[in-house]
N, C-alpha and C. Protein backbone atom coordinates (compact mmCIF):
# COMPACT_ATOMS: atom_id res chain seq x y z
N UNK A 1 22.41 -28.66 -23.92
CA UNK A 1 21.59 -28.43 -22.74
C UNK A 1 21.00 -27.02 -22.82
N UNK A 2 19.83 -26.60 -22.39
CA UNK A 2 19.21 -25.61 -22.55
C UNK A 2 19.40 -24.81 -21.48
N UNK A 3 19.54 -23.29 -21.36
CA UNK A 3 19.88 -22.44 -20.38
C UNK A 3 18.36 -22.33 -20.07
N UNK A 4 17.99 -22.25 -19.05
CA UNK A 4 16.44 -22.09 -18.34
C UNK A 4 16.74 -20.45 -17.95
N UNK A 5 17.65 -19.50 -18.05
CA UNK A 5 17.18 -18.65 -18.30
C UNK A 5 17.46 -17.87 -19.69
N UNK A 6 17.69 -18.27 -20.31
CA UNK A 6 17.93 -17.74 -21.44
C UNK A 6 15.83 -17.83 -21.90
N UNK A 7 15.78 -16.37 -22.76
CA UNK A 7 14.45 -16.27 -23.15
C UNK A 7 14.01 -17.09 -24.23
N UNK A 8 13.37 -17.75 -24.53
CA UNK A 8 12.87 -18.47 -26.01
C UNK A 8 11.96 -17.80 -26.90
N UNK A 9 11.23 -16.73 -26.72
CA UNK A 9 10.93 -16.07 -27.32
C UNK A 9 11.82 -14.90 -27.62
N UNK A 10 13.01 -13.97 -27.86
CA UNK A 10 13.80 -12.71 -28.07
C UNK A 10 12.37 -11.95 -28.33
N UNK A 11 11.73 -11.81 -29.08
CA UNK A 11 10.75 -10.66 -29.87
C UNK A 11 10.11 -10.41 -28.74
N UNK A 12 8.93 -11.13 -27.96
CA UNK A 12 8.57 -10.88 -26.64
C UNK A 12 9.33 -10.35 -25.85
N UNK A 13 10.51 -10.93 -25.29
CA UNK A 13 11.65 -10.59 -24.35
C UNK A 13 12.17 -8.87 -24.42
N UNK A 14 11.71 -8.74 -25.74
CA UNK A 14 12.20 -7.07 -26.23
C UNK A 14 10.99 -6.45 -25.51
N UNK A 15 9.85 -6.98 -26.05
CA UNK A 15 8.87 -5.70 -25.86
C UNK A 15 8.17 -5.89 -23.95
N UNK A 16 8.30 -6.95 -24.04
CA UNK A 16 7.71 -7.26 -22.87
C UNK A 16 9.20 -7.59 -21.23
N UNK A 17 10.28 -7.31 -21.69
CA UNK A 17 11.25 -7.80 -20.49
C UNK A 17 10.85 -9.21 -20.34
N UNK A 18 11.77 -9.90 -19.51
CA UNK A 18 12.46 -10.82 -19.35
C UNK A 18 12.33 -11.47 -17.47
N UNK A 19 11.49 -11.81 -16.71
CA UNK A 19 11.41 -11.84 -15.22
C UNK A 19 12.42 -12.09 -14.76
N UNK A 20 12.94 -11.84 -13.31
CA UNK A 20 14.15 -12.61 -12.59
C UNK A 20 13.38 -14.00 -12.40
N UNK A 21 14.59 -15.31 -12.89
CA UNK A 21 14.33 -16.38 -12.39
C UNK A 21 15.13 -16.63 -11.33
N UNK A 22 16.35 -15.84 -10.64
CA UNK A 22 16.64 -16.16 -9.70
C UNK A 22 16.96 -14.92 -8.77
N UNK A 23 16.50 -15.38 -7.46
CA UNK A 23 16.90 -13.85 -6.70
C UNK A 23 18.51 -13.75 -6.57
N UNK A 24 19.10 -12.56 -6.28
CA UNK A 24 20.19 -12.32 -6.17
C UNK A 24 20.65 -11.48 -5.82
N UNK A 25 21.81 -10.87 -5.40
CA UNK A 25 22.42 -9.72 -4.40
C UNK A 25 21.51 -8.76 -4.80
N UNK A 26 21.18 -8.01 -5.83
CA UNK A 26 20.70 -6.80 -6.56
C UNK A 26 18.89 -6.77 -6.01
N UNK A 27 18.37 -7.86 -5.97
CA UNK A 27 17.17 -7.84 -5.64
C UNK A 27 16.72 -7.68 -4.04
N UNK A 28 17.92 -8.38 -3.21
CA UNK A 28 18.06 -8.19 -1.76
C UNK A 28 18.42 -6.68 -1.40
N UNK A 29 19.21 -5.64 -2.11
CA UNK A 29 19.17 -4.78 -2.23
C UNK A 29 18.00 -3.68 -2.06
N UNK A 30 17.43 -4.02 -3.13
CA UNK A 30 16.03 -3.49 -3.43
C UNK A 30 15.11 -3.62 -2.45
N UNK A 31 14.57 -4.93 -2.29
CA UNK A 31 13.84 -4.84 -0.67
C UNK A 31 14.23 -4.68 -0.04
N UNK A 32 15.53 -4.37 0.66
CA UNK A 32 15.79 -4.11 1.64
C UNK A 32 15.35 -2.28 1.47
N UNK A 33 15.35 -1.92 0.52
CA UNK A 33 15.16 -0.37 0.33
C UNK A 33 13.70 -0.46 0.63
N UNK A 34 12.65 -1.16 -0.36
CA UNK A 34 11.56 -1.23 -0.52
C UNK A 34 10.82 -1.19 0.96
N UNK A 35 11.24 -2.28 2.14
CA UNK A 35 11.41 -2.38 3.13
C UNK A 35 11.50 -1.10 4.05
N UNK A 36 12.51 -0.81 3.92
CA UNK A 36 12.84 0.38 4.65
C UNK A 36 11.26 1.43 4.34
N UNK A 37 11.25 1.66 3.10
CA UNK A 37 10.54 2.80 2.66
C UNK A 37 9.35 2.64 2.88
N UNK A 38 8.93 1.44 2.65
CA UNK A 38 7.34 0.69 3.32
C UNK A 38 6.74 1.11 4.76
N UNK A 39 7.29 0.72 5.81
CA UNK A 39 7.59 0.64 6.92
C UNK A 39 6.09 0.04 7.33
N UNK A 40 4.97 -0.05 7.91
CA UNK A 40 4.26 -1.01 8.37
C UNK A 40 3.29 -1.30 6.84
N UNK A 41 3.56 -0.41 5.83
CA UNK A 41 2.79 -0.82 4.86
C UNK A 41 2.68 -2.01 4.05
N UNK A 42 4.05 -2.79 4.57
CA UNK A 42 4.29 -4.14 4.10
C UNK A 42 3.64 -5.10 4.86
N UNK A 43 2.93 -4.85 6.23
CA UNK A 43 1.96 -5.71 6.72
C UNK A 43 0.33 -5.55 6.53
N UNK A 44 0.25 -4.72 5.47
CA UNK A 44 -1.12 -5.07 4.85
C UNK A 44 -1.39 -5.36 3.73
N UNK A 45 -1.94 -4.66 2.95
CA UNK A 45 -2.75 -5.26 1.48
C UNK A 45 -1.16 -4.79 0.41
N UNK A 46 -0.47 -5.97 -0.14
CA UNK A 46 0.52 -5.75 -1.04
C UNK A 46 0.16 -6.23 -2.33
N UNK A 47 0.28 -4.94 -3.35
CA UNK A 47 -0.06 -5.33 -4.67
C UNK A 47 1.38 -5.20 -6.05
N UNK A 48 1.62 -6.08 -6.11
CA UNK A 48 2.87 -6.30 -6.88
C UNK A 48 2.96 -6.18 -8.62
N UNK A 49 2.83 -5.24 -9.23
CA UNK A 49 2.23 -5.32 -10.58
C UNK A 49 3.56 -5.33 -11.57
N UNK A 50 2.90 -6.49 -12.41
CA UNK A 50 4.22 -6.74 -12.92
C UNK A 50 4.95 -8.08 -12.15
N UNK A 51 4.30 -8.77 -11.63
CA UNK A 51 4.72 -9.65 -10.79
C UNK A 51 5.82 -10.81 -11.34
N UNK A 52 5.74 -10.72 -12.55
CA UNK A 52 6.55 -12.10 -13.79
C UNK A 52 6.21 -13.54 -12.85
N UNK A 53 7.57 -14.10 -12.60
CA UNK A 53 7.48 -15.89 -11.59
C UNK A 53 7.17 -15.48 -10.61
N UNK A 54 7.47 -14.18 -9.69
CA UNK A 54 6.79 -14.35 -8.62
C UNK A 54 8.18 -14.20 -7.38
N UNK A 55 8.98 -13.84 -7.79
CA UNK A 55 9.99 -13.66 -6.76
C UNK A 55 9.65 -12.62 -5.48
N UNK A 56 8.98 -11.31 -6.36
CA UNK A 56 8.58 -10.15 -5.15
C UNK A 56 7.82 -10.76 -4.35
N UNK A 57 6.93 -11.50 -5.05
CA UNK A 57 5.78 -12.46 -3.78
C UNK A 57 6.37 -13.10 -3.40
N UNK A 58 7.30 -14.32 -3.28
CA UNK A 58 7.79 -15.07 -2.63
C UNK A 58 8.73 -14.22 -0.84
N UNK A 59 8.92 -13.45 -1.72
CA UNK A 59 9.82 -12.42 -0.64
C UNK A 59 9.01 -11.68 0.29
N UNK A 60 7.56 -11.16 -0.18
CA UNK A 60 6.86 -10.47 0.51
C UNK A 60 6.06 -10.71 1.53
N UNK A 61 5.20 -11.83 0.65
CA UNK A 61 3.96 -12.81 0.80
C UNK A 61 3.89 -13.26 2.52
N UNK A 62 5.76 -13.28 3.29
CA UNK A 62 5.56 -13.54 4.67
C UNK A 62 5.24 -12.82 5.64
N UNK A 63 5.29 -11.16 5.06
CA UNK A 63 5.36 -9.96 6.10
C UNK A 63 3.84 -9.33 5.55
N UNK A 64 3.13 -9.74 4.77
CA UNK A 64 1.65 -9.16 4.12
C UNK A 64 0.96 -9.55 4.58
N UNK A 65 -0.68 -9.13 4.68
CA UNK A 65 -1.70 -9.81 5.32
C UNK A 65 -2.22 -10.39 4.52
N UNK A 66 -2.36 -9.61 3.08
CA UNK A 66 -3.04 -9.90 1.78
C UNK A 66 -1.83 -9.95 0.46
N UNK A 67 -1.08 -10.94 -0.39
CA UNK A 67 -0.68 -10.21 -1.05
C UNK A 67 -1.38 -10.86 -2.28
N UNK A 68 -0.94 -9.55 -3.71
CA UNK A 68 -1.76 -9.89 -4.78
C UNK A 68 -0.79 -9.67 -5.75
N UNK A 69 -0.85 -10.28 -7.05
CA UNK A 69 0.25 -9.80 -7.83
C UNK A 69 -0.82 -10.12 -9.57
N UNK A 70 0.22 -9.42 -10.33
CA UNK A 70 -0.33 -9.31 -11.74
C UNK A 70 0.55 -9.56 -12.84
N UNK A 71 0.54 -10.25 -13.74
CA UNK A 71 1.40 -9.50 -15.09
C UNK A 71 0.83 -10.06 -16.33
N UNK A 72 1.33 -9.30 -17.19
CA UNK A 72 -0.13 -9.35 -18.90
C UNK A 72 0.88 -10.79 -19.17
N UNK A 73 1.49 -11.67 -18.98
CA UNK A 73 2.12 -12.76 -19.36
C UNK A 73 1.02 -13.93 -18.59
N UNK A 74 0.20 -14.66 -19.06
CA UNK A 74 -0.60 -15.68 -18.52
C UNK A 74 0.50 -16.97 -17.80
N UNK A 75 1.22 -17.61 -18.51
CA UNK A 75 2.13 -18.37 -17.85
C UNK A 75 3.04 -18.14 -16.76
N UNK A 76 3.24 -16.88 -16.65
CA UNK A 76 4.21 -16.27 -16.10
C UNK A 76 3.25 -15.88 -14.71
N UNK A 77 2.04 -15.49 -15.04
CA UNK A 77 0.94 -15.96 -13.89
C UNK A 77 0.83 -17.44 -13.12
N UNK A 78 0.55 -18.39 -13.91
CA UNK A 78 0.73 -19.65 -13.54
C UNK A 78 1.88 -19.69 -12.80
N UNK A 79 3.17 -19.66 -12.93
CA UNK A 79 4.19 -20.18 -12.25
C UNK A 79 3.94 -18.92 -10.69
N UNK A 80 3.49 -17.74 -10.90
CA UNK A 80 3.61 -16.91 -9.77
C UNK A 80 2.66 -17.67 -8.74
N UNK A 81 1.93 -18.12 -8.90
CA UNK A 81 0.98 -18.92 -7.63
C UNK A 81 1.17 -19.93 -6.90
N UNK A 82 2.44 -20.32 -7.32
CA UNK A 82 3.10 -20.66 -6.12
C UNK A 82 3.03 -20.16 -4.88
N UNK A 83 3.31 -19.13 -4.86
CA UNK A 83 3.11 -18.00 -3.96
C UNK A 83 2.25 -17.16 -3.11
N UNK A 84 1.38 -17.15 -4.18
CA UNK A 84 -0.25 -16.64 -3.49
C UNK A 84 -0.96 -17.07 -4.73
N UNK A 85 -2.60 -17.71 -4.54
CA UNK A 85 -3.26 -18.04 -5.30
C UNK A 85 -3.84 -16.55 -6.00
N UNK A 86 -3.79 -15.39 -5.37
CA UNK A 86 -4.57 -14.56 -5.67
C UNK A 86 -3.27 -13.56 -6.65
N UNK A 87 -3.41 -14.05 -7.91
CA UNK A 87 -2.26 -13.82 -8.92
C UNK A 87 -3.42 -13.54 -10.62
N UNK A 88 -3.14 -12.60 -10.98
CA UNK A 88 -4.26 -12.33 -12.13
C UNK A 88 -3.51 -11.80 -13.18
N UNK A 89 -3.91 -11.68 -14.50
CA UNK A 89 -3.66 -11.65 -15.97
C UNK A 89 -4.26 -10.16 -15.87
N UNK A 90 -3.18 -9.80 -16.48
CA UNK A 90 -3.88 -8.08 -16.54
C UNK A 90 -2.73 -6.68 -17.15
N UNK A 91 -3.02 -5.86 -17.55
CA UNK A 91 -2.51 -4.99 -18.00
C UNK A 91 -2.22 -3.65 -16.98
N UNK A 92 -1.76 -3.38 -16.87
CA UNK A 92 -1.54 -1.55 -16.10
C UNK A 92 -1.98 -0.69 -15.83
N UNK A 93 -2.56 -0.31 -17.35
CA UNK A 93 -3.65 0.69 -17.79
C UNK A 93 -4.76 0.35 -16.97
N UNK A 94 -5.26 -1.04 -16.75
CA UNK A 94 -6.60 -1.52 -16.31
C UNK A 94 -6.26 -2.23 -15.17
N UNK A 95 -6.25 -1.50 -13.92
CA UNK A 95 -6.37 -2.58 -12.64
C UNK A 95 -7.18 -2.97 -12.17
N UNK A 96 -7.91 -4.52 -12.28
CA UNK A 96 -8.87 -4.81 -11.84
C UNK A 96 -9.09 -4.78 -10.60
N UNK A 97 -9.21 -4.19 -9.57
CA UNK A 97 -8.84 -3.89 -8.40
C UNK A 97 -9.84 -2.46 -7.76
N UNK A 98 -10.69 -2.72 -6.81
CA UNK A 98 -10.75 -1.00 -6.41
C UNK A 98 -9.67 -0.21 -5.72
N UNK A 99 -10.45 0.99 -6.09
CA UNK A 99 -10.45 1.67 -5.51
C UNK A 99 -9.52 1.74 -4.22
N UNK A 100 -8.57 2.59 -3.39
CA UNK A 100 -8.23 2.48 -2.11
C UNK A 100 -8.06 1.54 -2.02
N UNK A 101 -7.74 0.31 -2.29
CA UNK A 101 -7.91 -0.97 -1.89
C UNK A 101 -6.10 -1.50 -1.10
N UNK A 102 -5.41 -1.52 -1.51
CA UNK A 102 -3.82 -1.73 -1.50
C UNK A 102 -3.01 -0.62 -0.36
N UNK A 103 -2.08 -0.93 0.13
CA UNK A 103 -1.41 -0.13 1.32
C UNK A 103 0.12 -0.68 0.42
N UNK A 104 0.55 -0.90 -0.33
CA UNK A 104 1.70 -0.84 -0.51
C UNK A 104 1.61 -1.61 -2.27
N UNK A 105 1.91 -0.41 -3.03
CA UNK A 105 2.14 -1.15 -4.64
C UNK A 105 3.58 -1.02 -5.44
N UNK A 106 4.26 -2.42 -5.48
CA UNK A 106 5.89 -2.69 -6.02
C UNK A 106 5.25 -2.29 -7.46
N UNK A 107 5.69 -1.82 -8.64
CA UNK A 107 6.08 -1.97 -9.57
C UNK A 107 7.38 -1.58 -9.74
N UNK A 108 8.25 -2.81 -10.33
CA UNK A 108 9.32 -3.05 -10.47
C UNK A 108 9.68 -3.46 -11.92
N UNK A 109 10.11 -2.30 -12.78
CA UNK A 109 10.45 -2.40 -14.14
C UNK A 109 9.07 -2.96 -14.87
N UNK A 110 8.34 -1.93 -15.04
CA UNK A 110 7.38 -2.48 -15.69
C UNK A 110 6.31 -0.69 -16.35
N UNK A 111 6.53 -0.03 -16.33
CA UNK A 111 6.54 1.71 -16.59
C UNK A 111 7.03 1.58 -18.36
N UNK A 112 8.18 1.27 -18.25
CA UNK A 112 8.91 0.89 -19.81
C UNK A 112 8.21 -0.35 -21.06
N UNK A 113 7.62 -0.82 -20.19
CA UNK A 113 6.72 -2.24 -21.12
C UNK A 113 5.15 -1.45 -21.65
N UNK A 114 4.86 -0.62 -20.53
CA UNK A 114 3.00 -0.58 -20.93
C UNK A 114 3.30 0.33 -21.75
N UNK A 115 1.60 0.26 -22.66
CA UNK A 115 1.12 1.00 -23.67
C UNK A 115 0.99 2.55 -23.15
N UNK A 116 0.81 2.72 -22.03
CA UNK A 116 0.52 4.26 -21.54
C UNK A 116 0.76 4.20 -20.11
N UNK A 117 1.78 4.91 -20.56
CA UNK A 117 2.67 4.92 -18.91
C UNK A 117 1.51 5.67 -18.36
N UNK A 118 1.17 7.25 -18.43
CA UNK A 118 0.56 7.94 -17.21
C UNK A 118 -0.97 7.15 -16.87
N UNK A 119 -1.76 6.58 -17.89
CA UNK A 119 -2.71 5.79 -17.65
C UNK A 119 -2.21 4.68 -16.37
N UNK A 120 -1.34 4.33 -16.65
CA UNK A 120 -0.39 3.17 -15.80
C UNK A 120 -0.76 3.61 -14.34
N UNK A 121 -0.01 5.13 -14.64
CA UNK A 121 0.55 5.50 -13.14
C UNK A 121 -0.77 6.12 -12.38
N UNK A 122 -2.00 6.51 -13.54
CA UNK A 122 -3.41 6.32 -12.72
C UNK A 122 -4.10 5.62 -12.22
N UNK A 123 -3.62 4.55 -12.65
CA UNK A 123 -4.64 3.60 -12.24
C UNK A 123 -3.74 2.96 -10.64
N UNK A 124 -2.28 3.10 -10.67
CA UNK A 124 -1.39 2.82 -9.30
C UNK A 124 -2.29 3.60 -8.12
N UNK A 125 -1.88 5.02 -8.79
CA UNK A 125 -2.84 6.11 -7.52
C UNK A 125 -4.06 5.74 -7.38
N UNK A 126 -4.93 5.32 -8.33
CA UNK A 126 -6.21 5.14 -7.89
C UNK A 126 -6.56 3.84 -6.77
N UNK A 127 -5.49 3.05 -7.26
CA UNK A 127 -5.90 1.69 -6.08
C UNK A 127 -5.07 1.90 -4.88
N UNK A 128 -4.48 2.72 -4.75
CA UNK A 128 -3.83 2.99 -2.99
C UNK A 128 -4.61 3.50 -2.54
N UNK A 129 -4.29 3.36 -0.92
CA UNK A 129 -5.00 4.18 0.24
C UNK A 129 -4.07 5.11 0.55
N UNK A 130 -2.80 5.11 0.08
CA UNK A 130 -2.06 6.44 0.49
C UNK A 130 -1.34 6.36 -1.03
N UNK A 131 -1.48 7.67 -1.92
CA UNK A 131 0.22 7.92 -2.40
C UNK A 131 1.67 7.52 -2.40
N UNK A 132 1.65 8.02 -0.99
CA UNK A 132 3.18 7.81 -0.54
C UNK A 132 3.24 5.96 -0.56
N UNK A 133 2.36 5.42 -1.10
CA UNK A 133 2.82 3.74 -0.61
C UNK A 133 3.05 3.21 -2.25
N UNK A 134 3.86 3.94 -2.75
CA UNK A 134 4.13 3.16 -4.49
C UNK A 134 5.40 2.95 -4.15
N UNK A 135 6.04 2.34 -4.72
CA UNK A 135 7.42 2.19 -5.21
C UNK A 135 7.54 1.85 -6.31
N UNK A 136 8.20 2.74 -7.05
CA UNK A 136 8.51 2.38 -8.32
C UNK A 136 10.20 1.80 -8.91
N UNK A 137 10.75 1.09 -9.44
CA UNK A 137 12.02 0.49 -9.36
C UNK A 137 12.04 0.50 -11.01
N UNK A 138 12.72 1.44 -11.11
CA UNK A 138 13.02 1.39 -13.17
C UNK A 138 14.22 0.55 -13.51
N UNK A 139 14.24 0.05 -14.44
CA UNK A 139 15.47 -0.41 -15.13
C UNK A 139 16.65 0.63 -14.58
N UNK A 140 17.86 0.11 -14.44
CA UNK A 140 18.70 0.74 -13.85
C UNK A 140 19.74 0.44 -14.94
N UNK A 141 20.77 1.43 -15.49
CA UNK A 141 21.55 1.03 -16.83
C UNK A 141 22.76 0.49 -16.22
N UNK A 142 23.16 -0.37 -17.40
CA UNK A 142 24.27 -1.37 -16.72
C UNK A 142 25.74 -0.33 -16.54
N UNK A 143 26.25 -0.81 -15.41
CA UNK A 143 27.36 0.13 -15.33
C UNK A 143 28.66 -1.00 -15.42
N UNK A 144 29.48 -0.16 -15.62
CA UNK A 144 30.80 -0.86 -16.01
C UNK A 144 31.41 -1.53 -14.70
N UNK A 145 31.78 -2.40 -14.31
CA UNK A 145 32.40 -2.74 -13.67
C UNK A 145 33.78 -1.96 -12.61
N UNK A 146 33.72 -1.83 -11.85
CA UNK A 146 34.91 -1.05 -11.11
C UNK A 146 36.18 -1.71 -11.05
């Protein structure tokens, strides 16, 4: 029987990470931070980059007016639209997106995958209407068990 999350590509899975296919304590965590730190910015324009299946949208998509999500994985697009139709193929470096456009942008482990992080992190600033509305969520290293 095949593990549905186990990756089928490894070589991709290296360079590109691996999406959550299922939410779980660690991710409830996170929005609940994300949440907190947002505070009405989660009821407008949410841009999720890096989106993989689509879990941040599924979670978000009820408290947004607009949400939008991205990731350079085309299939991994497909399955995110579940969620919101407005889901696009795209890279970091290049947000198709204007200007000011977004009031709140998740990237969540996805800084470590692109070709040019600070390009990355220009093009984040360039599509907010505020700064203060990024969140960024890095890989966090596995810790040992207590």
């Amino acid at each position: 029987m095949k593990n549905i999350n186990q990756p089928t590509d490894l070589q991709k899975a290296a360079e590109r990470g691996e999406p959550s296919h299922v939410w779980r304590e660690g991710q409830d965590r996170r929005l609940k931070m994300i949440l907190e730190a947002a505070e009405d910015r989660v009821n407008g324009t949410v841009f999720v980059d890096g989106c993989g299946v689509g879990m941040y949208l599924a979670h978000l998509a009820p408290m947004a007016e607009t949400i939008l999500g991205m990731d350079i994985e085309f299939p991994r697009v497909q399955e995110s639209k579940v969620y919101t139709p407005k889901v696009f193929t795209g890279a970091g470096e290049y947000l198709a997106l204007p200007s000011n456009s977004i009031d709140l942008l998740l990237s969540h482990e996805v800084l470590e995958h692109v070709q040019n992080d600070k390009q990355a992190i220009q093009e984040m600033v360039r599509v907010l209407n505020l700064v203060d509305a990024l969140c960024f969520l890095p890989p966090q290293p596995r810790l040992p068990p207590l």
